[in-house]
PDB file of N, CA and C in Angstrom:
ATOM      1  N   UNK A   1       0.845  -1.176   0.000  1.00  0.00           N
ATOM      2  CA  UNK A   1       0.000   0.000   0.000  1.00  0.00           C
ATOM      3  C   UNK A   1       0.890   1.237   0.000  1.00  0.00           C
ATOM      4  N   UNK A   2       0.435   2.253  -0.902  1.00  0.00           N
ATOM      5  CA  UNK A   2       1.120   3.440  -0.779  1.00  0.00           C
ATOM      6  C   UNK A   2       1.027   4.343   0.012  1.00  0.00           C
ATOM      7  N   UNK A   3       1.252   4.721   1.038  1.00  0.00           N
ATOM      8  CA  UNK A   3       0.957   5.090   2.292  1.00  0.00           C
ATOM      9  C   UNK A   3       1.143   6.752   2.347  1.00  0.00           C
ATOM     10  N   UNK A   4       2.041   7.207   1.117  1.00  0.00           N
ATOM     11  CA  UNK A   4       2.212   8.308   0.639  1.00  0.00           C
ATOM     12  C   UNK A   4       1.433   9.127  -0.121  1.00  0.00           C
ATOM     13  N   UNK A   5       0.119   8.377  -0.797  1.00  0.00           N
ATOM     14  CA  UNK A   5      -0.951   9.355  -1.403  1.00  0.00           C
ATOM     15  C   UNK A   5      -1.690   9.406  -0.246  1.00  0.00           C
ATOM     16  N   UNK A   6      -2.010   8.328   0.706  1.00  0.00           N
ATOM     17  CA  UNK A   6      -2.946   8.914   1.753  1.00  0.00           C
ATOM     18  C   UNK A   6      -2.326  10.426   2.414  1.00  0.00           C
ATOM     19  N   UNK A   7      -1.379  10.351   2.797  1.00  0.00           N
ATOM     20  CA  UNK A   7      -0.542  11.806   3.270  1.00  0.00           C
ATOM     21  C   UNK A   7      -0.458  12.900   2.287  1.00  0.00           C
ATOM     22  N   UNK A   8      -0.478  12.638   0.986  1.00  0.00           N
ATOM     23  CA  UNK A   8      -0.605  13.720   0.396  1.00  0.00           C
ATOM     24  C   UNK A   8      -2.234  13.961   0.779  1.00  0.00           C
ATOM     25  N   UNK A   9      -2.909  13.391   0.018  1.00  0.00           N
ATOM     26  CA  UNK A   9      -4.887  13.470   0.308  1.00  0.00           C
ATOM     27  C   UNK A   9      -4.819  14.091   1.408  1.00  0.00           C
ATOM     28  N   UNK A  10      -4.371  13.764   2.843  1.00  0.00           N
ATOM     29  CA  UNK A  10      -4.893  14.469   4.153  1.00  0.00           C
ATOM     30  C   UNK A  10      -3.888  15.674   4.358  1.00  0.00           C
ATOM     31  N   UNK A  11      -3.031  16.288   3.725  1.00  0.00           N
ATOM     32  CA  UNK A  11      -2.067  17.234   3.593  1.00  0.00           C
ATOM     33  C   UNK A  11      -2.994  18.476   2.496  1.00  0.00           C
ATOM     34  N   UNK A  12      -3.711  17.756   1.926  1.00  0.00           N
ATOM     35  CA  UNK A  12      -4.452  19.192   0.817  1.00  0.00           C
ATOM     36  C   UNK A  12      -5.361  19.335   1.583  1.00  0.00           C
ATOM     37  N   UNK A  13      -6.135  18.862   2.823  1.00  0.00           N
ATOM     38  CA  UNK A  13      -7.552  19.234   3.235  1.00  0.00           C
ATOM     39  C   UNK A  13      -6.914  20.792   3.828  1.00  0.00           C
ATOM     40  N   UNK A  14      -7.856  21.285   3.801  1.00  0.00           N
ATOM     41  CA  UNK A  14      -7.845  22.690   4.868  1.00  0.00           C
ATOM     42  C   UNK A  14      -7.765  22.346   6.276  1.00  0.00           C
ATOM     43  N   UNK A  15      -8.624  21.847   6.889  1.00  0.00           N
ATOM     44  CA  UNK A  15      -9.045  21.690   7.922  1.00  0.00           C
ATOM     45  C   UNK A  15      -8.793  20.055   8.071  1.00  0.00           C
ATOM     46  N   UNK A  16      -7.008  19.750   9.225  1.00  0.00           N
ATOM     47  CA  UNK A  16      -6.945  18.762   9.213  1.00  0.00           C
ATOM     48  C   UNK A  16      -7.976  17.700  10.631  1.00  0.00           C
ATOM     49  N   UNK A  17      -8.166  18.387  11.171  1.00  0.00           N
ATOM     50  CA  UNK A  17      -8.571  18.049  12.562  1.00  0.00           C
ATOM     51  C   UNK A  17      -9.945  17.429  12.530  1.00  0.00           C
ATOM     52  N   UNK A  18     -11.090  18.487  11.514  1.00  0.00           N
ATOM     53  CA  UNK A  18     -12.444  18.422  11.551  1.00  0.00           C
ATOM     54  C   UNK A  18     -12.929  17.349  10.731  1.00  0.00           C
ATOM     55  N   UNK A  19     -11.784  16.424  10.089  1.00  0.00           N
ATOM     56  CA  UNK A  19     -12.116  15.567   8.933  1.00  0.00           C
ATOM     57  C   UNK A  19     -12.171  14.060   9.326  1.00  0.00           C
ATOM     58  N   UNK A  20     -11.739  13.646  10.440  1.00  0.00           N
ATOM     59  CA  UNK A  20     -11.446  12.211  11.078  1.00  0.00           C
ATOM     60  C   UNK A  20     -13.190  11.968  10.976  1.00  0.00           C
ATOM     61  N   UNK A  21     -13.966  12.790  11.198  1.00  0.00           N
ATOM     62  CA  UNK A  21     -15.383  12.040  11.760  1.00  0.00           C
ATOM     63  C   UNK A  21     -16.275  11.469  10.513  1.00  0.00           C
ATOM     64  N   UNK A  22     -15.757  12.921   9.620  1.00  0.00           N
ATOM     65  CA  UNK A  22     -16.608  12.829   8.576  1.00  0.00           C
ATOM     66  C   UNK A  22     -15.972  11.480   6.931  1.00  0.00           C
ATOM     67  N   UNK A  23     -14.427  10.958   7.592  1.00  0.00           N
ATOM     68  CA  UNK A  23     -13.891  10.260   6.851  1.00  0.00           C
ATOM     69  C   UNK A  23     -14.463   8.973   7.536  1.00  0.00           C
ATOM     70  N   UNK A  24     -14.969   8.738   8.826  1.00  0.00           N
ATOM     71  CA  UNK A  24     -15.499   7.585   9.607  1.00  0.00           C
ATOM     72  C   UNK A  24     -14.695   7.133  10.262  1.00  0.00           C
ATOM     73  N   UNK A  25     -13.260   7.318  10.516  1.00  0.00           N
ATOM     74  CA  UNK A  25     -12.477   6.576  11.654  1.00  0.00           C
ATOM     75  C   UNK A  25     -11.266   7.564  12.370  1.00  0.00           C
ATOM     76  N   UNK A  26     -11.010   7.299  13.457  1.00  0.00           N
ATOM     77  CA  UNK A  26     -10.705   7.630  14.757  1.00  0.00           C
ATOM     78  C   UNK A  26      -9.684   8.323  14.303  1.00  0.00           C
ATOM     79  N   UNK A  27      -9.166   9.181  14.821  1.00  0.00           N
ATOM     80  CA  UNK A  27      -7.410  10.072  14.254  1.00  0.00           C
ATOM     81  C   UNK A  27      -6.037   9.306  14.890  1.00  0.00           C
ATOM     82  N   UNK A  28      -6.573   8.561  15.810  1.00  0.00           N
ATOM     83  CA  UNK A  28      -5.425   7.684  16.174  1.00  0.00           C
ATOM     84  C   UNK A  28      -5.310   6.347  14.946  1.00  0.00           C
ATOM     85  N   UNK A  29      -6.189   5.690  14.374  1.00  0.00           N
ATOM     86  CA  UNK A  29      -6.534   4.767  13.656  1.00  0.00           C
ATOM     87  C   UNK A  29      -5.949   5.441  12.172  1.00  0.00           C
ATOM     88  N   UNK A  30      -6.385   6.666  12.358  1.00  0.00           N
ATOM     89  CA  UNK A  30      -5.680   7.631  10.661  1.00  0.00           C
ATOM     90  C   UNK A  30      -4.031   7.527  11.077  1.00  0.00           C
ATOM     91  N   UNK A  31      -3.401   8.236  12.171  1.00  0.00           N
ATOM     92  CA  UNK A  31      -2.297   8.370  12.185  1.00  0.00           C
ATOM     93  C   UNK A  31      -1.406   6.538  12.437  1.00  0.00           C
ATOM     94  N   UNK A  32      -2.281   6.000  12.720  1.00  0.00           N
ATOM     95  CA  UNK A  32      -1.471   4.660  12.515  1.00  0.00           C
ATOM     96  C   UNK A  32      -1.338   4.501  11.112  1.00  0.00           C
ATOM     97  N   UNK A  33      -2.376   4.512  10.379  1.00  0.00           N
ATOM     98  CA  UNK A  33      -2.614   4.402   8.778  1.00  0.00           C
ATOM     99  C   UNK A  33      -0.987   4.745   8.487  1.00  0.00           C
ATOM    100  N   UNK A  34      -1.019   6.081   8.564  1.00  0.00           N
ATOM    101  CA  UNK A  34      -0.448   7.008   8.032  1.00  0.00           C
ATOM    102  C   UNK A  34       1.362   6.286   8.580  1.00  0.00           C
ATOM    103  N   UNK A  35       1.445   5.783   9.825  1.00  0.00           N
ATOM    104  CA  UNK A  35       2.861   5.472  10.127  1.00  0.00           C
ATOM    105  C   UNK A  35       3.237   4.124  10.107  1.00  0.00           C
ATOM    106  N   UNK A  36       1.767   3.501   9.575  1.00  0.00           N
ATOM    107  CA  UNK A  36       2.284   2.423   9.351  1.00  0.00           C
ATOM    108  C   UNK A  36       3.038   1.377  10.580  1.00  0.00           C
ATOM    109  N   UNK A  37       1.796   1.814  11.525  1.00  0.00           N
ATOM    110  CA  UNK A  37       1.525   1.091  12.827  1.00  0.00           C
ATOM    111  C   UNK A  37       1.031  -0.372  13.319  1.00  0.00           C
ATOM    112  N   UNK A  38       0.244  -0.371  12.286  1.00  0.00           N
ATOM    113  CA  UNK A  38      -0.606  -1.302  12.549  1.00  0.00           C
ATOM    114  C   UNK A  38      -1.030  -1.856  11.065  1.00  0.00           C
ATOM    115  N   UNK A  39      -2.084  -3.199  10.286  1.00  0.00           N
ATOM    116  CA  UNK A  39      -1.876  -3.253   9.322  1.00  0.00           C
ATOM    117  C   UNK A  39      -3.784  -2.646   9.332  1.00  0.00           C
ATOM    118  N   UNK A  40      -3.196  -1.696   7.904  1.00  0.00           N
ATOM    119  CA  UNK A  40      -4.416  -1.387   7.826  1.00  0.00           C
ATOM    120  C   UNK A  40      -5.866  -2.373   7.096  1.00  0.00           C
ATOM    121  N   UNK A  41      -7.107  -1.820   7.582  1.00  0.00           N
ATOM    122  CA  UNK A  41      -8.290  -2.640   7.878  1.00  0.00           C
ATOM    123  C   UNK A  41      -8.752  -2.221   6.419  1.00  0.00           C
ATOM    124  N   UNK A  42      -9.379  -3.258   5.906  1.00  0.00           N
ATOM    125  CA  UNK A  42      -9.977  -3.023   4.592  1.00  0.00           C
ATOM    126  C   UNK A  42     -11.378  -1.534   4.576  1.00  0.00           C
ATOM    127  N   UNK A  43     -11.808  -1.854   5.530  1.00  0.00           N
ATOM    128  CA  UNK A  43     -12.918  -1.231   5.839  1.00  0.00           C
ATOM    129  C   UNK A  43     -12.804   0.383   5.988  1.00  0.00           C
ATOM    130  N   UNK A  44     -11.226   0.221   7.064  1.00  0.00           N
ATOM    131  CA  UNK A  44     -10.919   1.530   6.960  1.00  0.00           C
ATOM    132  C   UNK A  44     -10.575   2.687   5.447  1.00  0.00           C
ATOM    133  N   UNK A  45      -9.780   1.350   5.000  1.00  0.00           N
ATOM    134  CA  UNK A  45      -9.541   1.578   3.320  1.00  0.00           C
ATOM    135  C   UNK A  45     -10.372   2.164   2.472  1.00  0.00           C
ATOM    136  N   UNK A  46     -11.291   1.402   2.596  1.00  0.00           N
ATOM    137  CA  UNK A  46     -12.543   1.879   1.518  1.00  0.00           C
ATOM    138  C   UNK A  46     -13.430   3.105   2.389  1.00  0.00           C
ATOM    139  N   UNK A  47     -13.085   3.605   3.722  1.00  0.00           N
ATOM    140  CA  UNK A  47     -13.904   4.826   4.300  1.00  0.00           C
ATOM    141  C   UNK A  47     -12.723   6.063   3.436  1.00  0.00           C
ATOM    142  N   UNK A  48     -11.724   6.128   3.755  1.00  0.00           N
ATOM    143  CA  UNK A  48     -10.756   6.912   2.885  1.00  0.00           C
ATOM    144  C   UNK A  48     -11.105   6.780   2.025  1.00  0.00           C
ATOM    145  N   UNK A  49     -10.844   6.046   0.768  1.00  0.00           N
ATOM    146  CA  UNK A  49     -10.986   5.963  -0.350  1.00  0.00           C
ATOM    147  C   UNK A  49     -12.821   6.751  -0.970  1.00  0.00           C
ATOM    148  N   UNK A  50     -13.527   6.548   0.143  1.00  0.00           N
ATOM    149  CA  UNK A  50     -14.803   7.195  -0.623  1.00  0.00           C
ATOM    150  C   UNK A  50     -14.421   8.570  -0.144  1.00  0.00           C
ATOM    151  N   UNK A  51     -13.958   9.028   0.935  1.00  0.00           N
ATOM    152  CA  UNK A  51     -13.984  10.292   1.340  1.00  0.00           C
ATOM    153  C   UNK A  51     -13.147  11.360   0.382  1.00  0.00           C
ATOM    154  N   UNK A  52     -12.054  10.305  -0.066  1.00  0.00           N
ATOM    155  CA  UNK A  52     -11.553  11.204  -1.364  1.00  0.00           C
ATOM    156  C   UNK A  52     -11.547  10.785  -2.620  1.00  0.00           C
ATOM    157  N   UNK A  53     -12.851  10.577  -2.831  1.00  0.00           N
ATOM    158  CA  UNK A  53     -13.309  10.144  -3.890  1.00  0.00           C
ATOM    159  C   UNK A  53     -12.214   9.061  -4.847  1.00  0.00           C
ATOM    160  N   UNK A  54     -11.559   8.467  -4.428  1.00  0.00           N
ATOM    161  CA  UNK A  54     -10.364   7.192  -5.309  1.00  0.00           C
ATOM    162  C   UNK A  54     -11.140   6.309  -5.116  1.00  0.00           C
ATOM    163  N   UNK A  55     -10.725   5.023  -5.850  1.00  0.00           N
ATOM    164  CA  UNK A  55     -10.801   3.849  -5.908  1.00  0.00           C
ATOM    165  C   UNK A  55      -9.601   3.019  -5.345  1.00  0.00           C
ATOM    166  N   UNK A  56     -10.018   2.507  -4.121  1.00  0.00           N
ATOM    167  CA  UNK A  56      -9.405   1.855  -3.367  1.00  0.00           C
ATOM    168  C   UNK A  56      -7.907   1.681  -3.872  1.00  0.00           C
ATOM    169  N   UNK A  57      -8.084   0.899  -5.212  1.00  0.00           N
ATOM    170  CA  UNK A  57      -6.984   0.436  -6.364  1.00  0.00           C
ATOM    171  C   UNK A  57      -5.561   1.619  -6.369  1.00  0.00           C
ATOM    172  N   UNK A  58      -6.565   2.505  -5.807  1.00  0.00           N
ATOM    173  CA  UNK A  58      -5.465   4.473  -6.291  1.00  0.00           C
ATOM    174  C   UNK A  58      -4.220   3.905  -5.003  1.00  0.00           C
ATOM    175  N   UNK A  59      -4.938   3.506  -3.786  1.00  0.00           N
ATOM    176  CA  UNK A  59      -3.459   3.251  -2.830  1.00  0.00           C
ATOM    177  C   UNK A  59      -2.757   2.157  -2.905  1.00  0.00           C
ATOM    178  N   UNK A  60      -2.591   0.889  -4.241  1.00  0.00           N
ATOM    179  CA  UNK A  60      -1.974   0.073  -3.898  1.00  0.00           C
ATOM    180  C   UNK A  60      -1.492   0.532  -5.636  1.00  0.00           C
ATOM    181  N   UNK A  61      -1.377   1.386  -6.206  1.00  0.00           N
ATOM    182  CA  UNK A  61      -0.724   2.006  -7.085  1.00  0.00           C
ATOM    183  C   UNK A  61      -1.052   0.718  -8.112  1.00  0.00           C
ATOM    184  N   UNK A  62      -2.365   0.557  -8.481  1.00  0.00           N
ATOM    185  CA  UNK A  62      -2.730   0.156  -9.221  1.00  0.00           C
ATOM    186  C   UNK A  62      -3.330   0.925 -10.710  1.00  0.00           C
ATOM    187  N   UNK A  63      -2.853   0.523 -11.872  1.00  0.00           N
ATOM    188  CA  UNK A  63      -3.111   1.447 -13.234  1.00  0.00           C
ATOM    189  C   UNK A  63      -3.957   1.537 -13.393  1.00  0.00           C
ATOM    190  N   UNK A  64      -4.030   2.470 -13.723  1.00  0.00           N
ATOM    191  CA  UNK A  64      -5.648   3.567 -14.112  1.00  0.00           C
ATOM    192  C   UNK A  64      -6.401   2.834 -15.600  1.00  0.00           C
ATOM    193  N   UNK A  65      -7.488   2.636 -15.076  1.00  0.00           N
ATOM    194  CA  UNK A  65      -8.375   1.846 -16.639  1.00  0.00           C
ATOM    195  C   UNK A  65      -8.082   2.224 -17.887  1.00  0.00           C
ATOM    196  N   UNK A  66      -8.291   3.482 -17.872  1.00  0.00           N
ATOM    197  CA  UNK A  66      -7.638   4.146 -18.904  1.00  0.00           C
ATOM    198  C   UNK A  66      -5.851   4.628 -19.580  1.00  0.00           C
ATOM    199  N   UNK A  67      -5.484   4.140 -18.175  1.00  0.00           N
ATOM    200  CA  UNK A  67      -4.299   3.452 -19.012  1.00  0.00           C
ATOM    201  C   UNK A  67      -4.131   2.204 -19.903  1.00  0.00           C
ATOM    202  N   UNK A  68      -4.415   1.601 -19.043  1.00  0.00           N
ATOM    203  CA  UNK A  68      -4.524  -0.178 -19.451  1.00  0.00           C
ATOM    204  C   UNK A  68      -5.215  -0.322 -21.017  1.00  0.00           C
ATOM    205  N   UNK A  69      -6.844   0.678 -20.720  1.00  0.00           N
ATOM    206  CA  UNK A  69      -6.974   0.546 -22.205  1.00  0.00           C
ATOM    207  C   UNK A  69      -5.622   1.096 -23.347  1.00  0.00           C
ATOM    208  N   UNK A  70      -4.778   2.473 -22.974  1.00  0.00           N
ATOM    209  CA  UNK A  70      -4.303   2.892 -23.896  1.00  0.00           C
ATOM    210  C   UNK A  70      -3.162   1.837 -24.339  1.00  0.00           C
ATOM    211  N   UNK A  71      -2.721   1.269 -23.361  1.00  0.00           N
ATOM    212  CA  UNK A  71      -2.056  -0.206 -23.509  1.00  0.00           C
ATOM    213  C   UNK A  71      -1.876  -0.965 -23.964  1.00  0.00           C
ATOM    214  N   UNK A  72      -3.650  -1.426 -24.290  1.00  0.00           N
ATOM    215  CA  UNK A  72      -4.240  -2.423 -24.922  1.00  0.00           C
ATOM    216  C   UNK A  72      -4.166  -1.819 -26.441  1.00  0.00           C
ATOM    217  N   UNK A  73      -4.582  -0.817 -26.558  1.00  0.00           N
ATOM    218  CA  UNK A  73      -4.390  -0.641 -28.321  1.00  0.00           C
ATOM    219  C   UNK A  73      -3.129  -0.569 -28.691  1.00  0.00           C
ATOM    220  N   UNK A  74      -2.509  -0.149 -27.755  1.00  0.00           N
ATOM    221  CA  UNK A  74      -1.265  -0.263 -28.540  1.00  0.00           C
ATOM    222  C   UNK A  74      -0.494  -1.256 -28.802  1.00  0.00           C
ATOM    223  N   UNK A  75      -0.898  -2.580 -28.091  1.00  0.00           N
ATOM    224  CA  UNK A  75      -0.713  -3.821 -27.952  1.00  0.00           C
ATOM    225  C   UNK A  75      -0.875  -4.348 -29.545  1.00  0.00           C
ATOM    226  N   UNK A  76      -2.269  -3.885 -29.637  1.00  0.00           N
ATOM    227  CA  UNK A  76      -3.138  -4.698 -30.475  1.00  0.00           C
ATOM    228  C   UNK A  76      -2.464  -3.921 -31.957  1.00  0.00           C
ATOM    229  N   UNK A  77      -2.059  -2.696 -31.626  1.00  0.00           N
ATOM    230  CA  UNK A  77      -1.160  -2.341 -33.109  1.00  0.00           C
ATOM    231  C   UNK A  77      -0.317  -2.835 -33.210  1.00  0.00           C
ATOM    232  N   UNK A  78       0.166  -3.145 -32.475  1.00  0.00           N
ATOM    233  CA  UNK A  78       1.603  -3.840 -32.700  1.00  0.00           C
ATOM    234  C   UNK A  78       1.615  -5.399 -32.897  1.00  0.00           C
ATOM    235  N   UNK A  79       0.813  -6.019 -32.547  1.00  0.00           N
ATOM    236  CA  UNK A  79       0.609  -7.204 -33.022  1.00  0.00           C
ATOM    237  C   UNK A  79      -0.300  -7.410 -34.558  1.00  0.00           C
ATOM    238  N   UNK A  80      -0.935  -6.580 -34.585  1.00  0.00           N
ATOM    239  CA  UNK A  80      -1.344  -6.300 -36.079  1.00  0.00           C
ATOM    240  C   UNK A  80      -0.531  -6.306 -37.198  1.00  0.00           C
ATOM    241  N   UNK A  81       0.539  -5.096 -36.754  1.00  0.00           N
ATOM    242  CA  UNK A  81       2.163  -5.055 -37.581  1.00  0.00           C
ATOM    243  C   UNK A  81       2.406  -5.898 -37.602  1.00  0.00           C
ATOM    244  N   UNK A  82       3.122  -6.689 -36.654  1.00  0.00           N
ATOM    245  CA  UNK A  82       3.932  -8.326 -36.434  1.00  0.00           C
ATOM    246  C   UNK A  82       3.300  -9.148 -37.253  1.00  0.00           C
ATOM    247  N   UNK A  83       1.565  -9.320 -37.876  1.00  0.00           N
ATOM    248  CA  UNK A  83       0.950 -10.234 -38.291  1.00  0.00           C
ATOM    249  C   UNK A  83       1.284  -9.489 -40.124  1.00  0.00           C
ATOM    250  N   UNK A  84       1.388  -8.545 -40.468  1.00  0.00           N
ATOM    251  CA  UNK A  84       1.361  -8.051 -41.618  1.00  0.00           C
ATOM    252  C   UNK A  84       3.063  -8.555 -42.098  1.00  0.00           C
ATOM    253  N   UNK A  85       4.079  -8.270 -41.066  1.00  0.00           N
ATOM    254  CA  UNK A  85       5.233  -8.301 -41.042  1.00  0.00           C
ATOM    255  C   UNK A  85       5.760 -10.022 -41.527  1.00  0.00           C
ATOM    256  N   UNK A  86       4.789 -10.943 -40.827  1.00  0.00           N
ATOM    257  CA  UNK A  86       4.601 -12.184 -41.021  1.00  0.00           C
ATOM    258  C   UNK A  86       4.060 -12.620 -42.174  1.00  0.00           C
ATOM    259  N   UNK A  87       3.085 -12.214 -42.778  1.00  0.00           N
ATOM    260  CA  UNK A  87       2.657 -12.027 -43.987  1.00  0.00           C
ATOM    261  C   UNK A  87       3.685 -12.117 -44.767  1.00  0.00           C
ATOM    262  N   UNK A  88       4.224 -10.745 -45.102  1.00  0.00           N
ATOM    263  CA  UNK A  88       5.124 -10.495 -45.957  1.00  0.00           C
ATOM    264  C   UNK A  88       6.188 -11.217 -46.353  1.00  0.00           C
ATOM    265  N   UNK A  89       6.908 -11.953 -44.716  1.00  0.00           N
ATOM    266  CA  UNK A  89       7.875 -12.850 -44.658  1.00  0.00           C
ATOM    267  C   UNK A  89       7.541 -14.097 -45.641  1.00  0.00           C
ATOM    268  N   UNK A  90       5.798 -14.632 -45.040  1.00  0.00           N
ATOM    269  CA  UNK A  90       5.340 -15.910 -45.579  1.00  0.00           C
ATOM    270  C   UNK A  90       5.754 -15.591 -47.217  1.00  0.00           C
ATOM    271  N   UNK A  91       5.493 -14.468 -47.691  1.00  0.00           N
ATOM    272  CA  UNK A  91       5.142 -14.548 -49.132  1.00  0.00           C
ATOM    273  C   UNK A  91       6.766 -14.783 -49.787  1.00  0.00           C
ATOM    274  N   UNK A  92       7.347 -13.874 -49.300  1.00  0.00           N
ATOM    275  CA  UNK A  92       9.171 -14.110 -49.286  1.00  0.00           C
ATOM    276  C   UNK A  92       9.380 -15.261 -49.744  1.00  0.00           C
ATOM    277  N   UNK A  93       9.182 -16.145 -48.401  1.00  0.00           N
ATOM    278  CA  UNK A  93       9.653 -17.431 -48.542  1.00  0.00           C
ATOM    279  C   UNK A  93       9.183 -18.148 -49.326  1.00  0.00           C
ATOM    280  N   UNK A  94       8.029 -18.287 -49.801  1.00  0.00           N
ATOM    281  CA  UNK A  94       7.048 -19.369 -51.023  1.00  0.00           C
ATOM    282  C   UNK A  94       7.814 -18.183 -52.226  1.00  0.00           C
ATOM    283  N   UNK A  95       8.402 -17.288 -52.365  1.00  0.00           N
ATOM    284  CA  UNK A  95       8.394 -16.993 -53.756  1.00  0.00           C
ATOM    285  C   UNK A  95      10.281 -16.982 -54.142  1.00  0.00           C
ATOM    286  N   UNK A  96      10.881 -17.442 -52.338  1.00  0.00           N
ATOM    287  CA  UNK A  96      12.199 -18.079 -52.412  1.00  0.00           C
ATOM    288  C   UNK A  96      11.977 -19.236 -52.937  1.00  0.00           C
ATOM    289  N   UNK A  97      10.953 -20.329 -52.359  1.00  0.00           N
ATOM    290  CA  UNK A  97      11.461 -21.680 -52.922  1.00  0.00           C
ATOM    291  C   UNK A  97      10.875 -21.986 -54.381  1.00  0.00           C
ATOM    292  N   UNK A  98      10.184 -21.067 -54.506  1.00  0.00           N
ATOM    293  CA  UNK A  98       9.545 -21.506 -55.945  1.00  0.00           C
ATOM    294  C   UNK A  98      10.929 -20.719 -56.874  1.00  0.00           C
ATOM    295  N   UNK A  99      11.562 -20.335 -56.296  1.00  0.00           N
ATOM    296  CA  UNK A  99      12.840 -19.630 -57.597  1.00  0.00           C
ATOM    297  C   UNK A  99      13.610 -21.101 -57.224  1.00  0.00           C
ATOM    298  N   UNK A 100      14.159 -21.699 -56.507  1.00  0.00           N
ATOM    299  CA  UNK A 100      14.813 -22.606 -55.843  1.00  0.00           C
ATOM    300  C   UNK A 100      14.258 -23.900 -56.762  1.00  0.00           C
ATOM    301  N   UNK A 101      13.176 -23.559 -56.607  1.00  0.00           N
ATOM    302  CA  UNK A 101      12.384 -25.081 -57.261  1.00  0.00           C
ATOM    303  C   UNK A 101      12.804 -24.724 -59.191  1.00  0.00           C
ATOM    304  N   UNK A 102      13.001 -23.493 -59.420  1.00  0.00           N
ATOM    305  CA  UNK A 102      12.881 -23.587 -61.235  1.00  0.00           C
ATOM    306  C   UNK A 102      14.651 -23.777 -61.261  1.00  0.00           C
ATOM    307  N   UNK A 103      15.198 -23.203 -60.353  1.00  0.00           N
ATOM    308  CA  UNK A 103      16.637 -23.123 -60.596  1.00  0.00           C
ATOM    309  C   UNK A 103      17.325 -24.804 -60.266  1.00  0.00           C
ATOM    310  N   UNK A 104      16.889 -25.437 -59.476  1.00  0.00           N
ATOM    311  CA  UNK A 104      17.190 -27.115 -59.347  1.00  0.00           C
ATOM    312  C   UNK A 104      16.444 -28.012 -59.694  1.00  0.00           C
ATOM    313  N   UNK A 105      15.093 -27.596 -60.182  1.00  0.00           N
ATOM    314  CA  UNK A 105      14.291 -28.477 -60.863  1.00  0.00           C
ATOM    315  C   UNK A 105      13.665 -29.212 -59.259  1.00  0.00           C
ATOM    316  N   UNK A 106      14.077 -28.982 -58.518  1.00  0.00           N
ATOM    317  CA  UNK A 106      13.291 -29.790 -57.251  1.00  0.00           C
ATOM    318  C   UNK A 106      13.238 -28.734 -56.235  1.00  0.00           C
ATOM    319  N   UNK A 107      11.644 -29.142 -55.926  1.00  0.00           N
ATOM    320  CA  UNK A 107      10.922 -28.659 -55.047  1.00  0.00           C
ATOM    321  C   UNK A 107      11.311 -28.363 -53.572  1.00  0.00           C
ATOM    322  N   UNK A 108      11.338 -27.555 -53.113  1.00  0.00           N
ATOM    323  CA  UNK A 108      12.261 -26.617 -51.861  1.00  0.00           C
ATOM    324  C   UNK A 108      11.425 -26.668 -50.757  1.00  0.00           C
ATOM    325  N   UNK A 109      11.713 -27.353 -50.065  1.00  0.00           N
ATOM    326  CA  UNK A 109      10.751 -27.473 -48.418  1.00  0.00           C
ATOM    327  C   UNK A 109      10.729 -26.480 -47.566  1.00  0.00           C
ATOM    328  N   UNK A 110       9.876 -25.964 -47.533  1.00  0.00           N
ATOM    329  CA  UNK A 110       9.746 -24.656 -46.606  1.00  0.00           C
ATOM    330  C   UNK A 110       9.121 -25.040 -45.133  1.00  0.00           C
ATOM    331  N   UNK A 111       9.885 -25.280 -44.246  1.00  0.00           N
ATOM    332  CA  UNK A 111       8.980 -25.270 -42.995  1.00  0.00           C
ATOM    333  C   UNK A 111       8.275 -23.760 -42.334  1.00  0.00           C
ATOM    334  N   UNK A 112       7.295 -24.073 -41.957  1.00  0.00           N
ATOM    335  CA  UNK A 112       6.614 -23.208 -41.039  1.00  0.00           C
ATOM    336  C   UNK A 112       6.882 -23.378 -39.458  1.00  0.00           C
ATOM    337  N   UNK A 113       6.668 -22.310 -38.746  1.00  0.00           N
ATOM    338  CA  UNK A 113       7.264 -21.967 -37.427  1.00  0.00           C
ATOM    339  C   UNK A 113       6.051 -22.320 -36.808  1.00  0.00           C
ATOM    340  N   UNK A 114       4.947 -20.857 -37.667  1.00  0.00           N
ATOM    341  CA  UNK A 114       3.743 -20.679 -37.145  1.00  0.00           C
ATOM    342  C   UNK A 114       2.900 -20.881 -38.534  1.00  0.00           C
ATOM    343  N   UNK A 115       1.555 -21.227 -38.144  1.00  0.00           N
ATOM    344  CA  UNK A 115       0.795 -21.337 -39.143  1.00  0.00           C
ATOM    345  C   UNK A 115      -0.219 -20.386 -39.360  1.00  0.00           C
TER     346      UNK A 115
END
């Protein structure tokens, strides 16, 4: 757990004192959070986490959806390439052995890796 966005989050409030009640747990229970006293309670987790509006996920420095998607396309371009790139190779090679095949009169075995 990143124990360092919770301290930033309770470092921007204005008013550090008046916020323990309205976050739902005790200021001794926050400052353990915070020093890493004790192990923190899921429950407590998710009272923070709604109070500053994150998703739980935000303190264990988990990627943002919208990363992951931008991720994912770029994944998916690049394996697109690789498949065109493969292509091209395939055609290479069938138009190597067919020169192979007129130049020795026998037919040129091409293995495949992938199909």
């Amino acid at each position: 757990m990143n124990v360092e966005k919770i301290k930033k989050l309770y470092e921007s409030l204005a008013s550090k004192l008046d916020n323990f009640e309205k976050i739902g747990i005790k200021r001794q229970t926050f400052y353990d959070i915070l020093t890493q006293k004790t192990q923190t309670k899921v429950d407590n987790l998710e009272k923070i986490a709604v109070y500053f509006n994150k998703p739980v996920g935000y303190f264990f420095d988990e990627p943002d959806a919208r990363e992951l998607e931008k991720e994912n396309i770029e994944l998916r371009k690049d394996v697109e390439k690789l498949s065109e790139k493969i292509g091209d190779l395939r055609e290479t090679i069938e138009a190597h052995a067919a020169h192979i095949e007129t130049l020795t009169g026998k037919k040129a075995e091409v293995v495949s890796a992938a199909g």
